[in-house]
C-alpha atoms as a PDB file:
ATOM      1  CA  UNK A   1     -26.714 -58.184  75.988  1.00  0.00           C
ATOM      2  CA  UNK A   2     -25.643 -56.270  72.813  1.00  0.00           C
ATOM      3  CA  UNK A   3     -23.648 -57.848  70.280  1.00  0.00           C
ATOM      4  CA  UNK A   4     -20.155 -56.809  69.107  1.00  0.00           C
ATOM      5  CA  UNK A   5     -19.112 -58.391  66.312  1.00  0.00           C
ATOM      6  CA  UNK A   6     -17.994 -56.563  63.642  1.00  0.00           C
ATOM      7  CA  UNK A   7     -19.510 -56.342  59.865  1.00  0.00           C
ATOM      8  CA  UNK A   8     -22.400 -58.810  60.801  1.00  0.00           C
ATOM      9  CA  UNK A   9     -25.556 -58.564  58.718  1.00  0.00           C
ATOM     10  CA  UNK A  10     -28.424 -58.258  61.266  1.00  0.00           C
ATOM     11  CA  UNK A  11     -30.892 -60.484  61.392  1.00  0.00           C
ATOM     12  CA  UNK A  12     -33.464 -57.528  60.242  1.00  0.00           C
ATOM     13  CA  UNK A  13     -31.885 -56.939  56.827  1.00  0.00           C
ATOM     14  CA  UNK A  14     -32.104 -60.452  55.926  1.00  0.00           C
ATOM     15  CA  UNK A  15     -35.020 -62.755  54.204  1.00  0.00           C
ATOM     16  CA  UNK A  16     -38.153 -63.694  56.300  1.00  0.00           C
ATOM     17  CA  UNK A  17     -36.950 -67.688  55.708  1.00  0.00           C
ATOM     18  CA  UNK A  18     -33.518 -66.584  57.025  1.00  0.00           C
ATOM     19  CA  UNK A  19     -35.065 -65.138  60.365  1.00  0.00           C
ATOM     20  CA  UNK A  20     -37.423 -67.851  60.860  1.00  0.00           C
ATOM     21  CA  UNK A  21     -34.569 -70.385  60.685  1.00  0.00           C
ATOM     22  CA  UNK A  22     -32.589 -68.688  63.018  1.00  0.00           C
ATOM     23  CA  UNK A  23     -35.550 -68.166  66.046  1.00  0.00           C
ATOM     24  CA  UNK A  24     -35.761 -71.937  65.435  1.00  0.00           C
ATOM     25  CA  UNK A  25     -32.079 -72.111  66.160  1.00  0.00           C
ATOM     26  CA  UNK A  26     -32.428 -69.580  69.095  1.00  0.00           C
ATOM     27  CA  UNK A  27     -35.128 -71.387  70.580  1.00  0.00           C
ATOM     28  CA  UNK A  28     -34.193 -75.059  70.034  1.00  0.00           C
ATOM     29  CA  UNK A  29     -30.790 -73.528  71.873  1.00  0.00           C
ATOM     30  CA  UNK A  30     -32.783 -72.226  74.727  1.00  0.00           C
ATOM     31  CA  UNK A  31     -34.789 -75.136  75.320  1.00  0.00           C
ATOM     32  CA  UNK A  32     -31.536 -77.291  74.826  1.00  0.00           C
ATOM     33  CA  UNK A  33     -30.500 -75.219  77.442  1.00  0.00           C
ATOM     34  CA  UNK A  34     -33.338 -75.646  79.689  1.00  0.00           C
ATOM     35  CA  UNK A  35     -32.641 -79.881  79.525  1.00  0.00           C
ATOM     36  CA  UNK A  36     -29.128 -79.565  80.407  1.00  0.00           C
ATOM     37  CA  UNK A  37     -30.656 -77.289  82.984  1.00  0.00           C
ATOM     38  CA  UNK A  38     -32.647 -80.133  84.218  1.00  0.00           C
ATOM     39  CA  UNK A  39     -29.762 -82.559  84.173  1.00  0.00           C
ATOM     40  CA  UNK A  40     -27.508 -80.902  86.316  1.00  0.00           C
ATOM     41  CA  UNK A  41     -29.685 -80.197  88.917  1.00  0.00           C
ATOM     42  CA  UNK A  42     -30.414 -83.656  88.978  1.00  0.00           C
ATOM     43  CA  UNK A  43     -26.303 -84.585  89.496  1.00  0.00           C
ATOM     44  CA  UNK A  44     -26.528 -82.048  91.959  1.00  0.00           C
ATOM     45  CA  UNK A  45     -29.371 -82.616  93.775  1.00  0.00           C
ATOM     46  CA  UNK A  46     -28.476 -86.385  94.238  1.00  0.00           C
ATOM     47  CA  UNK A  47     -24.611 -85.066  96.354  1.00  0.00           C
ATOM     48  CA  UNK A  48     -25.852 -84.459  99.568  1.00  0.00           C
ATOM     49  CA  UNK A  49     -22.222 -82.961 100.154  1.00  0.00           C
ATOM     50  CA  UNK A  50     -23.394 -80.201  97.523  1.00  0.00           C
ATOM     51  CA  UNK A  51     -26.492 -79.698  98.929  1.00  0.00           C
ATOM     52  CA  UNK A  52     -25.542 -79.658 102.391  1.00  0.00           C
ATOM     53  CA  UNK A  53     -22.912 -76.834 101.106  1.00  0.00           C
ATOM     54  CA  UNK A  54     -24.949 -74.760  98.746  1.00  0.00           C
ATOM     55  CA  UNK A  55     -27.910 -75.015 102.010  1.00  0.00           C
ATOM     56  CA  UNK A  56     -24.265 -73.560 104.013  1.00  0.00           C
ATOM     57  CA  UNK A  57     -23.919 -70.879 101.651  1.00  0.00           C
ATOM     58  CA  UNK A  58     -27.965 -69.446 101.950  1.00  0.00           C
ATOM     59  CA  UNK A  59     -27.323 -66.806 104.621  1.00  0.00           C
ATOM     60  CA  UNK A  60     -25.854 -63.172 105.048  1.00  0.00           C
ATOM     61  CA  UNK A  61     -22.548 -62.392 103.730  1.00  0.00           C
ATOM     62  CA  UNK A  62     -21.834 -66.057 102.607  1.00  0.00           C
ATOM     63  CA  UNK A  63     -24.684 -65.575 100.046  1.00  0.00           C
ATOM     64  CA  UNK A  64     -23.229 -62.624  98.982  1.00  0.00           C
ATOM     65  CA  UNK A  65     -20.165 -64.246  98.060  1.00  0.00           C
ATOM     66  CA  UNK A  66     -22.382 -66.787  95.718  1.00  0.00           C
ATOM     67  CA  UNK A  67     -23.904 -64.117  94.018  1.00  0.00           C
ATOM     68  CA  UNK A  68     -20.836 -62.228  93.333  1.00  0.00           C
ATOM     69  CA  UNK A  69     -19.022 -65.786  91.997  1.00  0.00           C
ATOM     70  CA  UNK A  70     -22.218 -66.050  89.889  1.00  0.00           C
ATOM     71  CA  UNK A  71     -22.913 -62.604  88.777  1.00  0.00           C
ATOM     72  CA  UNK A  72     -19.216 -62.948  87.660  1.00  0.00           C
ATOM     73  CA  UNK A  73     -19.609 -66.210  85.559  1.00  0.00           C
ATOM     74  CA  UNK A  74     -22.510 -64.722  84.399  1.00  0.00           C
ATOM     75  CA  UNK A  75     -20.305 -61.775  82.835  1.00  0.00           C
ATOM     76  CA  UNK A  76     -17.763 -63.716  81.942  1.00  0.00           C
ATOM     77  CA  UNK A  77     -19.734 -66.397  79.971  1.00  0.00           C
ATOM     78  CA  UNK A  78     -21.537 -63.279  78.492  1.00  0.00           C
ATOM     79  CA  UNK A  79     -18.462 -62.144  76.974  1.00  0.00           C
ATOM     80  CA  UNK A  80     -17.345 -65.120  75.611  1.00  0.00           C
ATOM     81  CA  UNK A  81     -20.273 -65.479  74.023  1.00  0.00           C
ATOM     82  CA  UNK A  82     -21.284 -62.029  72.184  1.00  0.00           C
ATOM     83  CA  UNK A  83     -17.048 -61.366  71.318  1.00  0.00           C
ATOM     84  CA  UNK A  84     -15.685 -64.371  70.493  1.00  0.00           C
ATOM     85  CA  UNK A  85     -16.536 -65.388  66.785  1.00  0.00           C
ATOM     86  CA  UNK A  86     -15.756 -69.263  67.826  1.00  0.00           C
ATOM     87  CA  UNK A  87     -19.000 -71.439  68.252  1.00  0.00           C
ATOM     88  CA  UNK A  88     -16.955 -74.070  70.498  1.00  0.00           C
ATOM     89  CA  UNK A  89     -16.660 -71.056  72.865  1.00  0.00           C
ATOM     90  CA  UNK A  90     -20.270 -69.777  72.497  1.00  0.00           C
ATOM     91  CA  UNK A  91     -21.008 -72.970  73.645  1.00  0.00           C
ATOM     92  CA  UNK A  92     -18.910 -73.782  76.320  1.00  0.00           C
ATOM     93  CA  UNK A  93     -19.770 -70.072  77.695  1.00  0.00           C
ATOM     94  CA  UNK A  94     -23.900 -71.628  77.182  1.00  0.00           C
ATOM     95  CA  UNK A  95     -22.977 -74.737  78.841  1.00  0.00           C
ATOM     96  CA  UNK A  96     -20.779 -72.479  81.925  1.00  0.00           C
ATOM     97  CA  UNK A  97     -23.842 -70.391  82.448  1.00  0.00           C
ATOM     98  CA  UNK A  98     -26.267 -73.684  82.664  1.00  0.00           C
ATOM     99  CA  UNK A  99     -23.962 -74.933  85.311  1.00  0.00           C
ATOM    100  CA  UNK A 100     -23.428 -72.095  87.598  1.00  0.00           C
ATOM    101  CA  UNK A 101     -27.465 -71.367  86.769  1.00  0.00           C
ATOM    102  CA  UNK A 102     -27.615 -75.214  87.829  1.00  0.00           C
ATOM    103  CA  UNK A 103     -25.416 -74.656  91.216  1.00  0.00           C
ATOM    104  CA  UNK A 104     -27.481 -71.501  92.217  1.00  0.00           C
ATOM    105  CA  UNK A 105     -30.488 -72.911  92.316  1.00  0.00           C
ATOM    106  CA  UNK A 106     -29.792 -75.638  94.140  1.00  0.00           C
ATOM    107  CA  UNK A 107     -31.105 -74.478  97.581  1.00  0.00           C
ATOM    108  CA  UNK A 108     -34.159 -73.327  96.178  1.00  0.00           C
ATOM    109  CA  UNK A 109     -35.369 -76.242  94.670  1.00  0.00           C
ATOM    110  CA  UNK A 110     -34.042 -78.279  97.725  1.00  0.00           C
ATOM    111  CA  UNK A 111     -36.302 -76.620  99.801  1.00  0.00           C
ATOM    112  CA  UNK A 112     -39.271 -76.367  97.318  1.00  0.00           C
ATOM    113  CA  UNK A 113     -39.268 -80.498  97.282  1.00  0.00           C
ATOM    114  CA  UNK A 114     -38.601 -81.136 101.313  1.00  0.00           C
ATOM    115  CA  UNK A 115     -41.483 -78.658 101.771  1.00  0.00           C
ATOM    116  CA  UNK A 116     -43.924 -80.119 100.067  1.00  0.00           C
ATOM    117  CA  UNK A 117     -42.399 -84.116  99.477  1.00  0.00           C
ATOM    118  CA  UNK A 118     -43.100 -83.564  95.900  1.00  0.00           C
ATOM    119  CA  UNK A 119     -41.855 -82.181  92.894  1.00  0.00           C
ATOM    120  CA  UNK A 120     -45.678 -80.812  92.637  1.00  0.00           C
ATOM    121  CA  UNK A 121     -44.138 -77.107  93.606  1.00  0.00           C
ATOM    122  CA  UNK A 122     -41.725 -77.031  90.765  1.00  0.00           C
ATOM    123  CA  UNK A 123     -43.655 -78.678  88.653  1.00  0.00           C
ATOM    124  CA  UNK A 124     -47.207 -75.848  88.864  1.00  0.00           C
ATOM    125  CA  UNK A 125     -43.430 -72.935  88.968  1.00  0.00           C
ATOM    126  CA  UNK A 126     -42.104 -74.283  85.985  1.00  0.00           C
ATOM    127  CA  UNK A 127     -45.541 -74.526  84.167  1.00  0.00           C
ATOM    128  CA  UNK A 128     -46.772 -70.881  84.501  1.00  0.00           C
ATOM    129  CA  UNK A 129     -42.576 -69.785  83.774  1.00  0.00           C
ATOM    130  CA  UNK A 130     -43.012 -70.944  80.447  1.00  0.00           C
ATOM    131  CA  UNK A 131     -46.509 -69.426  79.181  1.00  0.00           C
ATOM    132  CA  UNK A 132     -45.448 -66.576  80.514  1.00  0.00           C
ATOM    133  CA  UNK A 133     -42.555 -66.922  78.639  1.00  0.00           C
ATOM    134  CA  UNK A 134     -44.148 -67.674  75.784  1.00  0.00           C
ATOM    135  CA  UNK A 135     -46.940 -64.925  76.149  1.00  0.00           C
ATOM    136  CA  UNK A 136     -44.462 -62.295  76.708  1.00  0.00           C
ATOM    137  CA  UNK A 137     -42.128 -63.253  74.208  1.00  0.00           C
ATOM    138  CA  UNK A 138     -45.329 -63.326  71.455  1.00  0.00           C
ATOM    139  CA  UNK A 139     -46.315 -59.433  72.605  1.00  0.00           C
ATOM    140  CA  UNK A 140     -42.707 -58.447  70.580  1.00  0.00           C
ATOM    141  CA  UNK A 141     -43.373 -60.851  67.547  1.00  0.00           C
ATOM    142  CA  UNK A 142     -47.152 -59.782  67.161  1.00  0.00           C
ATOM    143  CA  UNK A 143     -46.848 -56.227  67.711  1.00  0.00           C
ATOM    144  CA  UNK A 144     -42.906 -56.321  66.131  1.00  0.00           C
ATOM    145  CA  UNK A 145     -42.223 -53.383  68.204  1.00  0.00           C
ATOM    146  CA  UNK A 146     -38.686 -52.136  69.392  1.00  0.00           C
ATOM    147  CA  UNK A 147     -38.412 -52.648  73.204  1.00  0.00           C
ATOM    148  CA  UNK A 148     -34.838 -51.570  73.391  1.00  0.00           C
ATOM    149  CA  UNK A 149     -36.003 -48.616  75.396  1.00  0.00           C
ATOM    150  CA  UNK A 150     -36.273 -50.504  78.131  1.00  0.00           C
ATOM    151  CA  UNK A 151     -32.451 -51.149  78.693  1.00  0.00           C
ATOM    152  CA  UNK A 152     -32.272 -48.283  81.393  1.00  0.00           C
ATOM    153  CA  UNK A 153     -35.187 -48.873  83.233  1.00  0.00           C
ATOM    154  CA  UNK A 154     -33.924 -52.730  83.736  1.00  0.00           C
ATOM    155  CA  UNK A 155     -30.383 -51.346  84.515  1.00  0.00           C
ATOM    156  CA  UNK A 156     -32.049 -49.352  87.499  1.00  0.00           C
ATOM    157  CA  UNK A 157     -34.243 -51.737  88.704  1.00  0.00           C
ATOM    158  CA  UNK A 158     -31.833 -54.668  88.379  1.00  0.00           C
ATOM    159  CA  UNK A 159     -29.240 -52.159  90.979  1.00  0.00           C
ATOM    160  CA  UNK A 160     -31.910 -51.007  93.017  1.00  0.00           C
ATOM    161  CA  UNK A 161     -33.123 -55.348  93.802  1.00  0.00           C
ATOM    162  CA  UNK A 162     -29.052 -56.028  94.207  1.00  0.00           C
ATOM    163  CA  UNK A 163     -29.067 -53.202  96.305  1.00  0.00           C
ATOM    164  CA  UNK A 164     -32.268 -54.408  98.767  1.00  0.00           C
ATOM    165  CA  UNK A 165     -30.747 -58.358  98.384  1.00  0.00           C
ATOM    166  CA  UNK A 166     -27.643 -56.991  99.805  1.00  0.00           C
ATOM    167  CA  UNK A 167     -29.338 -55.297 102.669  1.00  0.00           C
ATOM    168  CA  UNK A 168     -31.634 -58.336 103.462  1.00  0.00           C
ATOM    169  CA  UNK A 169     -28.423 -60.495 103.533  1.00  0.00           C
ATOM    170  CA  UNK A 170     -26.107 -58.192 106.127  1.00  0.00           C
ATOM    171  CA  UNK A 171     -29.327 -57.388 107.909  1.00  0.00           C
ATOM    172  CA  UNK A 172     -31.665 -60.502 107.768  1.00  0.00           C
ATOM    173  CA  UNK A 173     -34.783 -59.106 106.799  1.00  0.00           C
ATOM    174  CA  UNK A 174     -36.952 -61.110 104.309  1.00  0.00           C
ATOM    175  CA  UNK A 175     -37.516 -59.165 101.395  1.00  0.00           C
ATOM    176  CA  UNK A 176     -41.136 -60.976 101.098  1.00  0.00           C
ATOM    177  CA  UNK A 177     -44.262 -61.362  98.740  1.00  0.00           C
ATOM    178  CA  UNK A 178     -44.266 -58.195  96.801  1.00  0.00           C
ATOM    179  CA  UNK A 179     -40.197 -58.007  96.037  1.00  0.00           C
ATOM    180  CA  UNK A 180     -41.164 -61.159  94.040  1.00  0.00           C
ATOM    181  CA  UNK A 181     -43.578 -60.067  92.211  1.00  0.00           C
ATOM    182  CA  UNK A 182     -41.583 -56.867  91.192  1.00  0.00           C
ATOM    183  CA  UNK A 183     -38.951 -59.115  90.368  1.00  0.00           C
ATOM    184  CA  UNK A 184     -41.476 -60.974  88.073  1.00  0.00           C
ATOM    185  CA  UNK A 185     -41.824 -58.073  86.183  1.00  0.00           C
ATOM    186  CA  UNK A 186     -38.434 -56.883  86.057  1.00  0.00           C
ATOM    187  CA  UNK A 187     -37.819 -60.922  84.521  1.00  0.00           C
ATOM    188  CA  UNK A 188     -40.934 -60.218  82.332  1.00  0.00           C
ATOM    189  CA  UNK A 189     -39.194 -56.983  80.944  1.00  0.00           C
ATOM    190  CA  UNK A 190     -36.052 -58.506  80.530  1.00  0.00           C
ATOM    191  CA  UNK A 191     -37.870 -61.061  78.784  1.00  0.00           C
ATOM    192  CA  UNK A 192     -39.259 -58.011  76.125  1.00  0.00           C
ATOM    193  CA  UNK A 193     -35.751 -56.457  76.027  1.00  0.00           C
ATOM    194  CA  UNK A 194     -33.723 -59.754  75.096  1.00  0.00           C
ATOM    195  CA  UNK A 195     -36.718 -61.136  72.497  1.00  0.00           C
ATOM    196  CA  UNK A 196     -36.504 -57.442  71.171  1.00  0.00           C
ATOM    197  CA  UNK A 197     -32.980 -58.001  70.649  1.00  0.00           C
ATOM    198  CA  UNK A 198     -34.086 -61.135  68.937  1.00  0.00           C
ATOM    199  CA  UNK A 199     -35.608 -59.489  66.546  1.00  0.00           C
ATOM    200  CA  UNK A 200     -33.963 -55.877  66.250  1.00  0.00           C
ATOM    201  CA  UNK A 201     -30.080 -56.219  67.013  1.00  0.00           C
ATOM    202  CA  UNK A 202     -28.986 -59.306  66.531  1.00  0.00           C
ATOM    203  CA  UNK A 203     -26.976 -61.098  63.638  1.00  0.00           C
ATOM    204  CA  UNK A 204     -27.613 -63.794  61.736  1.00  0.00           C
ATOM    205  CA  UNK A 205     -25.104 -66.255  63.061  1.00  0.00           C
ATOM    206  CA  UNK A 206     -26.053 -65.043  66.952  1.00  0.00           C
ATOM    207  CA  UNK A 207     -28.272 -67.369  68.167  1.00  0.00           C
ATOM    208  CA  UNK A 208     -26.203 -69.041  70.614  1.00  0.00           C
ATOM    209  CA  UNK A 209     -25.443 -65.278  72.109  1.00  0.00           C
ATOM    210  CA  UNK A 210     -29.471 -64.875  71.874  1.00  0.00           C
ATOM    211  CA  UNK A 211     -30.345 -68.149  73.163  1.00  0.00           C
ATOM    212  CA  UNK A 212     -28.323 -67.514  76.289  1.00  0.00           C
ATOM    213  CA  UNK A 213     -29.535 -63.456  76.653  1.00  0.00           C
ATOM    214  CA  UNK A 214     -33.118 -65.789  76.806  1.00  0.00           C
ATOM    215  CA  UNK A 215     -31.961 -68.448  79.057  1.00  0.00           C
ATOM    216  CA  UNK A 216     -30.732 -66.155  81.926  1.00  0.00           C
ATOM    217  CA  UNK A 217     -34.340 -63.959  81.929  1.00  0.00           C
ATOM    218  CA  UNK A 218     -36.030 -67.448  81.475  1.00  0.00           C
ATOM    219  CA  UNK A 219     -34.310 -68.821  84.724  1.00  0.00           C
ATOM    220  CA  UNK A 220     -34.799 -65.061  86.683  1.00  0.00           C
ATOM    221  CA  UNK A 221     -38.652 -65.312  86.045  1.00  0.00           C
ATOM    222  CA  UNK A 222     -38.457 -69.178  87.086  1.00  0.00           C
ATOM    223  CA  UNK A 223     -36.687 -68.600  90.509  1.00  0.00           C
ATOM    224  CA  UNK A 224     -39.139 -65.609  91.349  1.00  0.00           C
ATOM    225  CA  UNK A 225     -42.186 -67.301  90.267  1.00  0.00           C
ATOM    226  CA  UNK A 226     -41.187 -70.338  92.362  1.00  0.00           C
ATOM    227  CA  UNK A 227     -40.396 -67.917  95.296  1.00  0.00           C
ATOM    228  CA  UNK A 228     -44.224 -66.984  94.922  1.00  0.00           C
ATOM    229  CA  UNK A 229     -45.372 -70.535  94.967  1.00  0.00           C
ATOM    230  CA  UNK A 230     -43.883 -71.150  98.243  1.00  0.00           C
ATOM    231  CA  UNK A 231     -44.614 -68.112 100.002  1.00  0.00           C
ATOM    232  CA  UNK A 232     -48.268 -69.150  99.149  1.00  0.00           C
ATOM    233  CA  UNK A 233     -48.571 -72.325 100.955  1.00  0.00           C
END
């Protein structure tokens, strides 16, 4: 995510206490972001109507159709966020993206906890997600490096998985071990590009725009990571 707002002062031209105060805003945001995660996919998780629908919605073209409503939202809530100068819509677009985020993942971590009768799954997932997270994220801070170069390679690789996740849908293949672990890396780099952003692009009122450009490659490196975890057992 870029940001357009006009005559901002980026965050780089500004005092080292101004940019420390605004990663703490960034980063409180994300992991505010991550609790209301957590909420709502408790509410969910406790309708077995939604459950039973979202569990519906898991194969071939139906799937499809949830990624396209969420890859939409996604967009949309994007928008809002980077254009509109209003922080009631920043957040509202933040809290939209949690939700559908929320919705999408349903499934997943339905069948994570029936498989093994625990939360233990989730639990290890979530654990290595976020030092990996953190690790990553520290690589642009410590080395304060420009990783903006990485934009096209992520635009590729982000068509060429839709491209095989559409295939395995119409054709029922499993895309298996290894397409998660590339997809780990394609998170991990879109962890570098958005912290890069962080750092490099951004303005200093942004960090609602940043926190959810973090959120979305936090939650892509969760679901993948997870995907690993149960593949193992």
């Amino acid at each position: 995510m870029e940001n357009t707002f006009q005559n901002k002062i980026l965050l780089s031209e500004t005092t080292d206490q101004v940019r420390v105060d605004f990663y703490k805003k960034t980063y409180a945001h994300v992991a505010g972001g991550v609790l209301l995660f957590v909420l709502f996919e408790y509410l969910l998780l406790q309708s077995s109507a939604i459950v039973e629908f979202m569990l519906s919605m898991t194969q071939g073209y139906k799937w499809l159709i949830m990624l396209g409503g969420f890859m939409f939202i996604t967009n949309y809530a994007e928008s809002i966020a980077l254009k509109s100068a209003d922080k009631n819509m920043q957040y509202l677009a933040y809290v939209i993206y949690i939700l559908a985020e929320a919705i999408i993942f349903v499934p997943l971590l339905y069948m994570a906890i029936v498989y093994t009768e625990s939360y233990a799954l989730i639990q290890q997932a979530a654990i290595v997600t976020l030092g990996l997270f953190v690790g990553i994220s520290s690589v642009v801070f410590i080395t304060k490096k420009d990783f903006s170069f990485l934009k096209s390679g992520l635009t590729v690789g982000f068509f060429i998985a839709m491209g095989l996740i559409v295939a395995g849908a119409l054709f029922g293949f499993n895309l298996g071990l290894w397409f998660s672990v590339g997809m780990c890396l394609l998170a991990g780099g879109a962890i570098l590009y958005q912290t890069s952003n962080l750092v490099n692009k951004y303005g200093t009122e942004d960090y609602i725009p940043a926190a959810l450009g973090l959120f979305a490659s936090l939650m892509l490196l969760f679901w993948y990571v997870l995907q690993i975890f149960m593949s193992r057992d």
